[in-house]
C-alpha atoms as a PDB file:
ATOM      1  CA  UNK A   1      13.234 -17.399   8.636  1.00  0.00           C
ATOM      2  CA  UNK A   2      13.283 -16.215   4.879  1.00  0.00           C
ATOM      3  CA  UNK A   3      14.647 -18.566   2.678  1.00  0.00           C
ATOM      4  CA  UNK A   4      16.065 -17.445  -0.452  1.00  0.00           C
ATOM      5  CA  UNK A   5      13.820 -19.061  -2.777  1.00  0.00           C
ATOM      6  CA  UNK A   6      10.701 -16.701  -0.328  1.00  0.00           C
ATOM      7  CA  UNK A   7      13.256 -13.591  -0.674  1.00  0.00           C
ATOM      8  CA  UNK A   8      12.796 -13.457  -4.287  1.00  0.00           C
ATOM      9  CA  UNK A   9      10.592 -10.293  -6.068  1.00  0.00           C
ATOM     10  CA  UNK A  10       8.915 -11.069  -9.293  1.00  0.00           C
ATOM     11  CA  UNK A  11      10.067  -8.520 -12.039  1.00  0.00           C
ATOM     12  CA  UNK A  12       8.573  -4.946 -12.288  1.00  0.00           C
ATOM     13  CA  UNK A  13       8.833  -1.058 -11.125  1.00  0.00           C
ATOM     14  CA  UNK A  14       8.235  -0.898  -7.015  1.00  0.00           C
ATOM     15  CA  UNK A  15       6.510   2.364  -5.981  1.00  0.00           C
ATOM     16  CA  UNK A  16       8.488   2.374  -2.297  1.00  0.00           C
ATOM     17  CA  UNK A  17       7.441   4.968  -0.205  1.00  0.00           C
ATOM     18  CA  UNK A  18      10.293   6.152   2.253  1.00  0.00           C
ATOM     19  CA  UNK A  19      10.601   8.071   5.893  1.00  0.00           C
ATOM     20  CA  UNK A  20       9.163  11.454   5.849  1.00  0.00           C
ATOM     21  CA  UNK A  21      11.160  12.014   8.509  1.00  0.00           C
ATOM     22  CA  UNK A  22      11.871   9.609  11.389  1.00  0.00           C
ATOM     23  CA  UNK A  23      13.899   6.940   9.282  1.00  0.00           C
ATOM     24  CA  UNK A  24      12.165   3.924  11.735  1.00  0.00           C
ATOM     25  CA  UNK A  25       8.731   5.582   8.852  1.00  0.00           C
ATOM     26  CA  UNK A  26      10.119   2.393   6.447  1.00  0.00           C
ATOM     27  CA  UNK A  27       8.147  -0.641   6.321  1.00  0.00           C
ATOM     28  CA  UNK A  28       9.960  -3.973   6.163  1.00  0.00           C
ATOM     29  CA  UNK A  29       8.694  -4.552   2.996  1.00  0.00           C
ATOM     30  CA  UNK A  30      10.347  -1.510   1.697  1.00  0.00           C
ATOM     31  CA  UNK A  31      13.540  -2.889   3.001  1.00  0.00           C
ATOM     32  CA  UNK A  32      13.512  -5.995   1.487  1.00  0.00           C
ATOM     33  CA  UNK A  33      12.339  -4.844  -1.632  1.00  0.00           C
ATOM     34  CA  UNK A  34      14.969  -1.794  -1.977  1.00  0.00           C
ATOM     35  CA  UNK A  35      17.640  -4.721  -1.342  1.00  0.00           C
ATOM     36  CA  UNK A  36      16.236  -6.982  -3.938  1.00  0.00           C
ATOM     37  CA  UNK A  37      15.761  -4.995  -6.791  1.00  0.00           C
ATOM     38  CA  UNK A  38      18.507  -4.321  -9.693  1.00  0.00           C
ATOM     39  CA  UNK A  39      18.311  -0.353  -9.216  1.00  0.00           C
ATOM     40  CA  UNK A  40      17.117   2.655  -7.287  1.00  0.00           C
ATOM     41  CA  UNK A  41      15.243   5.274  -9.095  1.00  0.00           C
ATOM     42  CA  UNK A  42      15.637   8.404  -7.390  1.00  0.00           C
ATOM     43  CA  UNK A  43      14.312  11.976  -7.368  1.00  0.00           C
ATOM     44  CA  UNK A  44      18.020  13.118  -5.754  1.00  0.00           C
ATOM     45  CA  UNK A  45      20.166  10.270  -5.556  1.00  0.00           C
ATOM     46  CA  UNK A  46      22.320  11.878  -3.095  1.00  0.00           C
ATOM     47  CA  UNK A  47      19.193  12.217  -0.398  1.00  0.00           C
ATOM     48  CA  UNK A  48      18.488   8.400  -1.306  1.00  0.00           C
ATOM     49  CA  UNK A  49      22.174   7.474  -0.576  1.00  0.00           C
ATOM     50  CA  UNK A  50      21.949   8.772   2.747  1.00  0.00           C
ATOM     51  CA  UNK A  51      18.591   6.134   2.902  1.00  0.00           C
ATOM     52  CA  UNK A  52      20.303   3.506   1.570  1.00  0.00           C
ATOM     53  CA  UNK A  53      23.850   4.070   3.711  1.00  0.00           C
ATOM     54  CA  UNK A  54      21.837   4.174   6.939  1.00  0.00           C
ATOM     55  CA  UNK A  55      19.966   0.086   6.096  1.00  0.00           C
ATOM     56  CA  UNK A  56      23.267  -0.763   4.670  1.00  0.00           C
ATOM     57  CA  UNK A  57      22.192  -1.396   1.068  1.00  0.00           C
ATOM     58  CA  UNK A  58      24.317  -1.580  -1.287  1.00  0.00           C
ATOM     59  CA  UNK A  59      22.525  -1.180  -4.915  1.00  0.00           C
ATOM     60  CA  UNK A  60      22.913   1.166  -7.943  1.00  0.00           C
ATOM     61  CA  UNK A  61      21.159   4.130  -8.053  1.00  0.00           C
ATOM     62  CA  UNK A  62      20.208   5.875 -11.108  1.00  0.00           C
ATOM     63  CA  UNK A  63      18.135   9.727 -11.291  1.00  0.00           C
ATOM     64  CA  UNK A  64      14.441  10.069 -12.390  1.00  0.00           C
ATOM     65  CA  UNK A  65      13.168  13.785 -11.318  1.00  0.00           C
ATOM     66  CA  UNK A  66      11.015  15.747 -12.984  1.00  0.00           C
ATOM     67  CA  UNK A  67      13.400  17.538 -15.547  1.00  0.00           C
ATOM     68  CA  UNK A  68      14.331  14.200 -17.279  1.00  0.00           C
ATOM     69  CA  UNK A  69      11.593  12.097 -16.272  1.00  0.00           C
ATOM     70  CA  UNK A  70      10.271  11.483 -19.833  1.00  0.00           C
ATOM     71  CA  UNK A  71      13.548  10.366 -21.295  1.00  0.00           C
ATOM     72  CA  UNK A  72      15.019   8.232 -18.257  1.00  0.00           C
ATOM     73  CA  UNK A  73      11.321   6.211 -18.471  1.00  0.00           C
ATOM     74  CA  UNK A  74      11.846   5.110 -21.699  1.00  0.00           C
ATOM     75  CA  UNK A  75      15.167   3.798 -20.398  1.00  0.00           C
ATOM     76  CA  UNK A  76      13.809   2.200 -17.285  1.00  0.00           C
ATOM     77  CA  UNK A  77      10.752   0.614 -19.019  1.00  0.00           C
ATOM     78  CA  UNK A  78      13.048  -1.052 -21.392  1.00  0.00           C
ATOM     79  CA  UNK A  79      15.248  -2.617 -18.631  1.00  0.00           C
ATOM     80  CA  UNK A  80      11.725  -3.113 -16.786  1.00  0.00           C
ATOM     81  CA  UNK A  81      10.493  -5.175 -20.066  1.00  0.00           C
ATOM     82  CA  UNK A  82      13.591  -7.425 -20.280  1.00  0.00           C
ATOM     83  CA  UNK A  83      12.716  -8.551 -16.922  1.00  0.00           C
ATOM     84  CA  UNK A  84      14.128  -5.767 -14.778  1.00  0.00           C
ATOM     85  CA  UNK A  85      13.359  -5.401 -10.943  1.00  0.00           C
ATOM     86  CA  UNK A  86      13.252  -1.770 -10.369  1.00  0.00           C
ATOM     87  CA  UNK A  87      12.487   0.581  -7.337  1.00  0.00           C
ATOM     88  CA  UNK A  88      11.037   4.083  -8.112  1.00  0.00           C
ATOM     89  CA  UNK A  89      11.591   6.275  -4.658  1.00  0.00           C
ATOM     90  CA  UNK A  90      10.918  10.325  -3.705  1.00  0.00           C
ATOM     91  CA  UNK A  91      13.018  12.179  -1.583  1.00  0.00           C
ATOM     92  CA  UNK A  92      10.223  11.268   1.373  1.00  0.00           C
ATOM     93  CA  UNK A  93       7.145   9.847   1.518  1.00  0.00           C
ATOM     94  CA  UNK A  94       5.234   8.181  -1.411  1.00  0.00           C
ATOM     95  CA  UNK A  95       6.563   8.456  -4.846  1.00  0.00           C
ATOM     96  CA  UNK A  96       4.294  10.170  -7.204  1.00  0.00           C
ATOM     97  CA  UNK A  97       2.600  12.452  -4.767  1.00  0.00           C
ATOM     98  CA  UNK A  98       2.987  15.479  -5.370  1.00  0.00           C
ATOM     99  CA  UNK A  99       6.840  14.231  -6.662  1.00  0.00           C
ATOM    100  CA  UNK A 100       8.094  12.855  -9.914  1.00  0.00           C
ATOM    101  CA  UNK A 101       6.824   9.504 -11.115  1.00  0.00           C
ATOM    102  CA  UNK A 102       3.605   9.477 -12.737  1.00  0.00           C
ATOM    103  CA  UNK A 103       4.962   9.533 -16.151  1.00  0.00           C
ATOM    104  CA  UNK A 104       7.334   6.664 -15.461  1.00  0.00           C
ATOM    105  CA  UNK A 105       4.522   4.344 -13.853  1.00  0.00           C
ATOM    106  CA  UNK A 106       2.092   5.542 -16.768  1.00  0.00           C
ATOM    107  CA  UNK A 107       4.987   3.866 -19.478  1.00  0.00           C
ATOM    108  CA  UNK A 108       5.413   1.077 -17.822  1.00  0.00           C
ATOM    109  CA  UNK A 109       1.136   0.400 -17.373  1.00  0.00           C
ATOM    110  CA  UNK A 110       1.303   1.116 -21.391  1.00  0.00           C
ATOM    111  CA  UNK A 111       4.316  -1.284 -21.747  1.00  0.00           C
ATOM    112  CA  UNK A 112       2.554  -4.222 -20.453  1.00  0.00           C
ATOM    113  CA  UNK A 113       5.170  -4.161 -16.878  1.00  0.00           C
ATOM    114  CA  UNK A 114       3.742  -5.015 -13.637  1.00  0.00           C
ATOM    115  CA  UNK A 115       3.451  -1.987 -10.747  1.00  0.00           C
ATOM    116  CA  UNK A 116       3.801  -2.901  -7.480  1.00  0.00           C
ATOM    117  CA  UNK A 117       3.261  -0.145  -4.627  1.00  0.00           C
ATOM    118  CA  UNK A 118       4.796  -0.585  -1.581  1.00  0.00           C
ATOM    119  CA  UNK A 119       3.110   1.071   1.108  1.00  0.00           C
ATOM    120  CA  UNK A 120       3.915   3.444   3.418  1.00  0.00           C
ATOM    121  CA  UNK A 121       4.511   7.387   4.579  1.00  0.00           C
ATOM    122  CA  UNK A 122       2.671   9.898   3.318  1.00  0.00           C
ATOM    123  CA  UNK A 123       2.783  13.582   4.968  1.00  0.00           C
ATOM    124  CA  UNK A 124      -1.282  14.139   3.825  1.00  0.00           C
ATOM    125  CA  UNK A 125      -2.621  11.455   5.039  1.00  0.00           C
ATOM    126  CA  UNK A 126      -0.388  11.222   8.533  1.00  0.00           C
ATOM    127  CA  UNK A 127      -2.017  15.075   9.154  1.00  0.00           C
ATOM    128  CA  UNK A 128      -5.061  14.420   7.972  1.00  0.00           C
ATOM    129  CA  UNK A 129      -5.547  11.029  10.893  1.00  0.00           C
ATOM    130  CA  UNK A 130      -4.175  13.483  13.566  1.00  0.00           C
ATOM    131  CA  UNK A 131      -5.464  16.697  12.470  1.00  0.00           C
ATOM    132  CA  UNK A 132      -9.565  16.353  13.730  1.00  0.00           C
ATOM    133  CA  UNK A 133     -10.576  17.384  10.815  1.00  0.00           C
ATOM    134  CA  UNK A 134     -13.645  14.906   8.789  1.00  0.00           C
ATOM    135  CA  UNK A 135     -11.581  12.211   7.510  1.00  0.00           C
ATOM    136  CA  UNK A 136     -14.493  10.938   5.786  1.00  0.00           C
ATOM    137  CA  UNK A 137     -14.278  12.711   2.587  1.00  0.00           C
ATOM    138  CA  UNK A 138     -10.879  14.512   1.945  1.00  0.00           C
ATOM    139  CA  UNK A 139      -9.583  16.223  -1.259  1.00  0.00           C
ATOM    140  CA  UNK A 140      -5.595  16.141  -1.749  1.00  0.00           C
ATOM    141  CA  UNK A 141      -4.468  19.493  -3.791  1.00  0.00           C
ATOM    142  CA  UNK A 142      -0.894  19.184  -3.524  1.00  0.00           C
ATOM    143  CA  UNK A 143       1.093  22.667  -3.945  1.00  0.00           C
ATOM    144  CA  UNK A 144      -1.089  25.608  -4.721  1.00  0.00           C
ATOM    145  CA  UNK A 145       0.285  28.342  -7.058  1.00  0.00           C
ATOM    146  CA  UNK A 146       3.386  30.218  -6.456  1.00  0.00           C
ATOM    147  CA  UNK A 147       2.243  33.649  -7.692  1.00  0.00           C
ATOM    148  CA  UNK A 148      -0.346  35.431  -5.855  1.00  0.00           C
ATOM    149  CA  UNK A 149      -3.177  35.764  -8.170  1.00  0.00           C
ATOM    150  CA  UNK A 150      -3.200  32.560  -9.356  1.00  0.00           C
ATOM    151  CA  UNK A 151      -2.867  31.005  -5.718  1.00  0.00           C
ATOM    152  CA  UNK A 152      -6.092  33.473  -4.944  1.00  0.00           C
ATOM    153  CA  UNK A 153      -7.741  32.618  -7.844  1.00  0.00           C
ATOM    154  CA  UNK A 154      -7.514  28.996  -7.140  1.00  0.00           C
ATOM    155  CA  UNK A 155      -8.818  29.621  -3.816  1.00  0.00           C
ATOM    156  CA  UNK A 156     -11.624  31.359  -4.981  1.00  0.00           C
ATOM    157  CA  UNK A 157     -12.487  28.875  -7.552  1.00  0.00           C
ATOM    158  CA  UNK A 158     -12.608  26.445  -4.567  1.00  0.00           C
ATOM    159  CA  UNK A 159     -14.648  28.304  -2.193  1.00  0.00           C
ATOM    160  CA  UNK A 160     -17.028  28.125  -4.978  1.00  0.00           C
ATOM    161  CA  UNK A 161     -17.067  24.478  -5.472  1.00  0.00           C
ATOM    162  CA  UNK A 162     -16.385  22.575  -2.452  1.00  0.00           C
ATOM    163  CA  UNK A 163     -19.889  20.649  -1.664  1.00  0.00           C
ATOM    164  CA  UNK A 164     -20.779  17.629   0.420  1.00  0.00           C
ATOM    165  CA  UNK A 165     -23.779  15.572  -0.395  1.00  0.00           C
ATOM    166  CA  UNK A 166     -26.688  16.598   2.216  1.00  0.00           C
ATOM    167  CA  UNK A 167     -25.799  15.213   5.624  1.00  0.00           C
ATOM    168  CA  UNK A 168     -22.637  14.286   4.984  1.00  0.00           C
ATOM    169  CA  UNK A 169     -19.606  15.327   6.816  1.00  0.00           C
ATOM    170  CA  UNK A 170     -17.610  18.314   5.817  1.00  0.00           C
ATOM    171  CA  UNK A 171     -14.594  17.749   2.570  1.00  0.00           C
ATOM    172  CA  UNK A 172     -11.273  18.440   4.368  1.00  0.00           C
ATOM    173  CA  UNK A 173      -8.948  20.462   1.976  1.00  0.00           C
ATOM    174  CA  UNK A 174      -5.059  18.697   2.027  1.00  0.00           C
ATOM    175  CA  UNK A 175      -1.836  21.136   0.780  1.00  0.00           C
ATOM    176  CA  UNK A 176       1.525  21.026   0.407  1.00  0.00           C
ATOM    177  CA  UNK A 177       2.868  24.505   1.041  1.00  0.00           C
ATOM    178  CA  UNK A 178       6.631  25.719   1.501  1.00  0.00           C
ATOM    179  CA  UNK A 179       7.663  27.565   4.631  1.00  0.00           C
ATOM    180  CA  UNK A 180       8.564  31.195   3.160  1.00  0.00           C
ATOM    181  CA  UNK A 181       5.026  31.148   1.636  1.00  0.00           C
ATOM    182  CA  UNK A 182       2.911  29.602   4.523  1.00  0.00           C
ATOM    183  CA  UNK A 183       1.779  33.272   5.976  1.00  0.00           C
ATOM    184  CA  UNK A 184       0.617  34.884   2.122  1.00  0.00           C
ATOM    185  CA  UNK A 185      -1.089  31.640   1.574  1.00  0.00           C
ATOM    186  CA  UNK A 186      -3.250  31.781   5.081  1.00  0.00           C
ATOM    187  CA  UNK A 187      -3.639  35.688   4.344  1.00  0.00           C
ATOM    188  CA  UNK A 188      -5.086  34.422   1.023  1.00  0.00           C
ATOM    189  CA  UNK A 189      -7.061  31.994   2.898  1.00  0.00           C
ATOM    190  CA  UNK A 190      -8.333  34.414   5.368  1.00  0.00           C
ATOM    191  CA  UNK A 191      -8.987  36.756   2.504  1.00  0.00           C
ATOM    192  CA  UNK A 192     -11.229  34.060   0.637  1.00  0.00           C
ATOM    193  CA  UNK A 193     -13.063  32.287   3.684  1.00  0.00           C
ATOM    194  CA  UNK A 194     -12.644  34.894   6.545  1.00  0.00           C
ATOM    195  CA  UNK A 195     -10.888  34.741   9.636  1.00  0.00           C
ATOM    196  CA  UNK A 196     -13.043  31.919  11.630  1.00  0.00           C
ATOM    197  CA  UNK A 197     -11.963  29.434   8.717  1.00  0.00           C
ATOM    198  CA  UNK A 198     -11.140  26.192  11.009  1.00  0.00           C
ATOM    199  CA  UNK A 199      -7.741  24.930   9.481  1.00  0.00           C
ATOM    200  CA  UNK A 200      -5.074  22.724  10.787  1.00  0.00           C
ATOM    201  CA  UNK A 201      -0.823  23.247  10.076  1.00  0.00           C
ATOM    202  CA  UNK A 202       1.061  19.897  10.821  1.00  0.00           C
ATOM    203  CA  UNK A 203       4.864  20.769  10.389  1.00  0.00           C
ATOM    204  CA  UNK A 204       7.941  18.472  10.414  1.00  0.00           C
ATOM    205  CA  UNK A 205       6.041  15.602  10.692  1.00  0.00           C
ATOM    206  CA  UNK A 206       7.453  12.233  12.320  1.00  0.00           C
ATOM    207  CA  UNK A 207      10.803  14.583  12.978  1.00  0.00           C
ATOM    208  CA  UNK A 208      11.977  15.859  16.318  1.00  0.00           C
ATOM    209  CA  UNK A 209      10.150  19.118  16.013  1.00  0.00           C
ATOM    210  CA  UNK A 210       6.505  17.551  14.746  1.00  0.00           C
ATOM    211  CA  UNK A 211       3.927  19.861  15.379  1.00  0.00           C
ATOM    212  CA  UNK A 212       0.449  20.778  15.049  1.00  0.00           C
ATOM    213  CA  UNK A 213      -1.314  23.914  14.940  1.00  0.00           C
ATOM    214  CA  UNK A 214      -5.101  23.775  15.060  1.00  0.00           C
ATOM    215  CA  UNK A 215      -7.992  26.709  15.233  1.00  0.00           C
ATOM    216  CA  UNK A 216      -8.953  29.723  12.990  1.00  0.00           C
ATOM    217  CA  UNK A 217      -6.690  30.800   9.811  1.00  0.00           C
ATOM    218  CA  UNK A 218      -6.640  33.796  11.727  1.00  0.00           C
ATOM    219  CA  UNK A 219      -5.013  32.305  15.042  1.00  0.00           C
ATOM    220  CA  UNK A 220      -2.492  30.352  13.274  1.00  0.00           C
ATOM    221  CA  UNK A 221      -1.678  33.258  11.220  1.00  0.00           C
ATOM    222  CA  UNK A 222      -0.980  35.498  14.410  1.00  0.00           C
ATOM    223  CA  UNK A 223       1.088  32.431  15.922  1.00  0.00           C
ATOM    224  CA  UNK A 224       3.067  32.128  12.709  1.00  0.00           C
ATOM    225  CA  UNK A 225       3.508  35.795  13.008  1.00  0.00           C
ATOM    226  CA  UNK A 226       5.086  35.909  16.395  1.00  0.00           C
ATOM    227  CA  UNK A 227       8.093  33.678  15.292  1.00  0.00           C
ATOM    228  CA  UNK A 228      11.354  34.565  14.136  1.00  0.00           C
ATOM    229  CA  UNK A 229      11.028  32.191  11.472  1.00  0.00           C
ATOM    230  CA  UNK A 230       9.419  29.334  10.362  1.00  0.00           C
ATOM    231  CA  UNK A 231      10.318  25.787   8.958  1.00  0.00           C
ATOM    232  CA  UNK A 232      10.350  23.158   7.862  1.00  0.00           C
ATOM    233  CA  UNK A 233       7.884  20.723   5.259  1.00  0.00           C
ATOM    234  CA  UNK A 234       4.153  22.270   5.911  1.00  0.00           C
ATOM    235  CA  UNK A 235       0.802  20.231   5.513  1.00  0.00           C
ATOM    236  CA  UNK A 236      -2.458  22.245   5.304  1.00  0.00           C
ATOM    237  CA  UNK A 237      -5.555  21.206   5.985  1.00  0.00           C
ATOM    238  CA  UNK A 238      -8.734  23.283   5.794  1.00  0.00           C
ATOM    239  CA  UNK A 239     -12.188  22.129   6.261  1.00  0.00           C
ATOM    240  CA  UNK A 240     -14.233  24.644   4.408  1.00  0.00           C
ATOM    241  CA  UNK A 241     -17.715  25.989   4.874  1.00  0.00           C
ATOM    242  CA  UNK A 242     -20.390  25.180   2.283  1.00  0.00           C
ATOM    243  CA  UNK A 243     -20.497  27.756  -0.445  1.00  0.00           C
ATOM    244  CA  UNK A 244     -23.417  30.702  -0.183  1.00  0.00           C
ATOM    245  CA  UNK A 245     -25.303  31.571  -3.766  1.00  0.00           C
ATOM    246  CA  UNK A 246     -23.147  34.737  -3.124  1.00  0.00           C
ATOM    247  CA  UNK A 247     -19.505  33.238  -3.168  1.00  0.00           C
ATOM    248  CA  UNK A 248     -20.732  31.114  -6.299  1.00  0.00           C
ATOM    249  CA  UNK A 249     -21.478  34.296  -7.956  1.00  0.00           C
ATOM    250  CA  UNK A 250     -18.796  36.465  -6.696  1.00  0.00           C
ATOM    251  CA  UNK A 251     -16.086  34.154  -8.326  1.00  0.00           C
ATOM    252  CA  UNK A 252     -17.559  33.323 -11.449  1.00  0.00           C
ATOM    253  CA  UNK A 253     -18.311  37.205 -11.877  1.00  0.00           C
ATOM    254  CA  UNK A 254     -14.638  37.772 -11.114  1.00  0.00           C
ATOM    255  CA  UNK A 255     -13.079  37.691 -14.258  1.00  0.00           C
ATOM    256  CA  UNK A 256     -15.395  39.903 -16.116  1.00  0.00           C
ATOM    257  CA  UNK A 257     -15.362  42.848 -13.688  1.00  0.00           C
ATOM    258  CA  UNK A 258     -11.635  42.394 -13.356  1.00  0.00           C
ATOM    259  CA  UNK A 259     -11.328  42.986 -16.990  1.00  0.00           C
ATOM    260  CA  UNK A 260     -14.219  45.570 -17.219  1.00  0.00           C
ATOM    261  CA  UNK A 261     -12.031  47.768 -14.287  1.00  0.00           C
ATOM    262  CA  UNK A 262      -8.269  47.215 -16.274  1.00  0.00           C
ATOM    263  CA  UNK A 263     -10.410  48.244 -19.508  1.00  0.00           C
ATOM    264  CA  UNK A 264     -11.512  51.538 -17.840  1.00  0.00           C
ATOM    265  CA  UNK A 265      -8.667  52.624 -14.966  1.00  0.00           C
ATOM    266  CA  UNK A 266      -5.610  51.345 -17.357  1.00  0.00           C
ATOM    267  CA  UNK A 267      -7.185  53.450 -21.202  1.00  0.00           C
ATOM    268  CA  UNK A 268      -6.176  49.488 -22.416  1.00  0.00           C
ATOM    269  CA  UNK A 269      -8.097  47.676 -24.665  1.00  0.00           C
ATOM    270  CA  UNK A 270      -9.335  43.526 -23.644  1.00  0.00           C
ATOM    271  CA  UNK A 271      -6.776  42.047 -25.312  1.00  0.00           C
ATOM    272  CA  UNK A 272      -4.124  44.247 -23.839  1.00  0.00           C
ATOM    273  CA  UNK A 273      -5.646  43.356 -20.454  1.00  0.00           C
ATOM    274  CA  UNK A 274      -6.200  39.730 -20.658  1.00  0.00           C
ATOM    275  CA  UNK A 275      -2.356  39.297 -21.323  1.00  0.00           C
ATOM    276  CA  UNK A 276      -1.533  41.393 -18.246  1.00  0.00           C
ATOM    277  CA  UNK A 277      -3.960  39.429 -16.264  1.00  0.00           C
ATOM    278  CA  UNK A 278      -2.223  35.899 -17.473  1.00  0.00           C
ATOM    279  CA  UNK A 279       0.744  37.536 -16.817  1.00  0.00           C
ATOM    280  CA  UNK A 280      -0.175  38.097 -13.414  1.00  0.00           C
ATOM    281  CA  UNK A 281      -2.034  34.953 -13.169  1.00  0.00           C
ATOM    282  CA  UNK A 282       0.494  32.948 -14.706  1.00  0.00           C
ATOM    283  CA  UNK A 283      -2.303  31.564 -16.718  1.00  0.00           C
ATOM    284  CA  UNK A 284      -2.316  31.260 -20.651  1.00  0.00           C
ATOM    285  CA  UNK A 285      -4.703  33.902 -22.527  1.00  0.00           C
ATOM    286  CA  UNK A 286      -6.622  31.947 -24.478  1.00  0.00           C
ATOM    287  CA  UNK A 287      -7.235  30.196 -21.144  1.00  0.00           C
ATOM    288  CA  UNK A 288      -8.437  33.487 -19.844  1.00  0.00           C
ATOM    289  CA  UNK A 289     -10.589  34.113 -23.037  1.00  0.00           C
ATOM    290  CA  UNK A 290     -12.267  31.301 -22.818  1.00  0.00           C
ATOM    291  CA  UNK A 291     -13.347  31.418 -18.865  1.00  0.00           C
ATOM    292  CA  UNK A 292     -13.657  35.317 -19.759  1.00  0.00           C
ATOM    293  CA  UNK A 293     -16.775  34.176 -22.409  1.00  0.00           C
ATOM    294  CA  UNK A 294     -18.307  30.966 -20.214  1.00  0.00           C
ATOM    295  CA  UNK A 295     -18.364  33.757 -17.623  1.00  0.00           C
ATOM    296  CA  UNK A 296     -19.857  36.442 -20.009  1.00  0.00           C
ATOM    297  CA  UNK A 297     -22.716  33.486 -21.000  1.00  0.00           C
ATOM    298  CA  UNK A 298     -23.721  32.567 -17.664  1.00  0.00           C
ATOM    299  CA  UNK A 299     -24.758  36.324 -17.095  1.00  0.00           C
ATOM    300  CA  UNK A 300     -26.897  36.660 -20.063  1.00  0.00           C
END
């Protein structure tokens, strides 16, 4: 038995991670500490309402997302430094992943407050444990790009970089990817590592309809393909194969003959065709200039 004196929770900002899914996800601890604390910081108060509701906890909720994060943690940190208790939640899963609350915990380290995480479900790791994929070394990437080029051009610059130390196992790849994207980002995929890259989807995980599809980008794709529709929250997982000499120097020549090709099949100057390709990129040009010259030095 808990006595109330046991119950208490020292003062400071709670990082409580919440279902991802199957609401039975939440840890005790969360419970008790989402009933002890003064307020509920929430990326969509509404969707933590529903949490709360269903444990029958009855404590103020106040918003923190990612379009008034910086002004709602000056708030919170001053409540936190008069001796607040305070619970910082996502909509699922662990806050700060990939989800608002990295400024907030970064003002309260700065303001001298205790942060306390409070473990629990997280849609990367719970694919990565069941996906057989090397769980050894892993490398969390969160969303990639929306737009096309810059979603390739990440995946180029990856294909380029990913490296293990000799004889160590493989570097799985972790996303986040949204359902209407899923099939451009495995053509991209395909497109960048060819069609016997080994990747795992893990879909709706911990919910009725949990599901994992493992083999080549190319088999999932065609599976994908065949449905009406797909849905639901995606994790990706790719383990990638070492980079040749050739990929190295394919990417980092990218930029340059991309240029060199606008420059001669569009009668536009560079300047004209670096802002198209940040544009397209949705990169900044001076961003582009600069990789444009490291690029231009390594060839010399």
């Amino acid at each position: 038995m808990v006595t109330g004196e046991e119950s208490r929770i020292a003062p400071g900002l709670y990082l409580v991670a919440t279902p991802i899914g199957n609401l039975n996800d939440i840890t005790l601890r969360a419970l008790h500490v989402l009933r002890s604390v003064d307020r509920v910081a929430c990326e969509d108060t509404r969707q933590t309402q529903k949490l709360l509701n269903h444990f029958q906890i009855d404590v103020p909720t106040i918003s923190c997302h990612e379009h008034n994060e910086d002004a709602r943690a000056r708030e919170l940190v001053e409540a936190l430094k008069g001796g607040g208790r305070i619970a910082l939640v996502s909509d699922a899963g662990t806050p700060a992943i990939s989800d608002p609350g990295s400024r907030l915990v970064e003002a309260a380290i700065e303001a001298g407050v205790a942060v306390i995480p409070i473990p629990g479900a997280n849609a990367a790791l719970s694919a990565l444990v069941a996906s057989g994929l090397p769980a050894a070394e892993f490398t969390f990437l969160g969303f990639l790009p929306e737009k096309s080029g810059a979603r390739r051009t990440r995946l180029e610059e990856l294909a380029a970089g990913v490296k293990s130390p000799a004889g160590a196992a493989a570097r799985t790849l972790i996303f986040y990817e949204a359902p209407h994207r899923i099939q451009e980002t495995l053509a991209d995929l395909e497109s960048v590592w060819g069609p016997e890259l080994k990747i795992v989807l893990a879909r709706e995980l911990t919910k009725v309809h949990e599901e994992f599809l493992r083999g080549t980008v190319a088999e999932v794709r065609r599976e994908l393909a065949s449905r009406d529709r797909v849905r639901g929250e995606i994790t990706l997982l790719v383990e990638p194969p070492e980079p040749s000499r050739d990929t190295v120097s394919a990417v980092r020549e990218k930029l340059v003959d991309r240029v060199a090709r606008m420059v001669f099949e569009c009668g536009i100057d560079e300047k004209e065709a670096l802002k198209r390709l940040a544009r397209e990129l949705g990169q900044s040009k001076s961003e582009l200039y600069r990789e444009l010259q490291r690029e231009r030095a390594r060839r010399k």
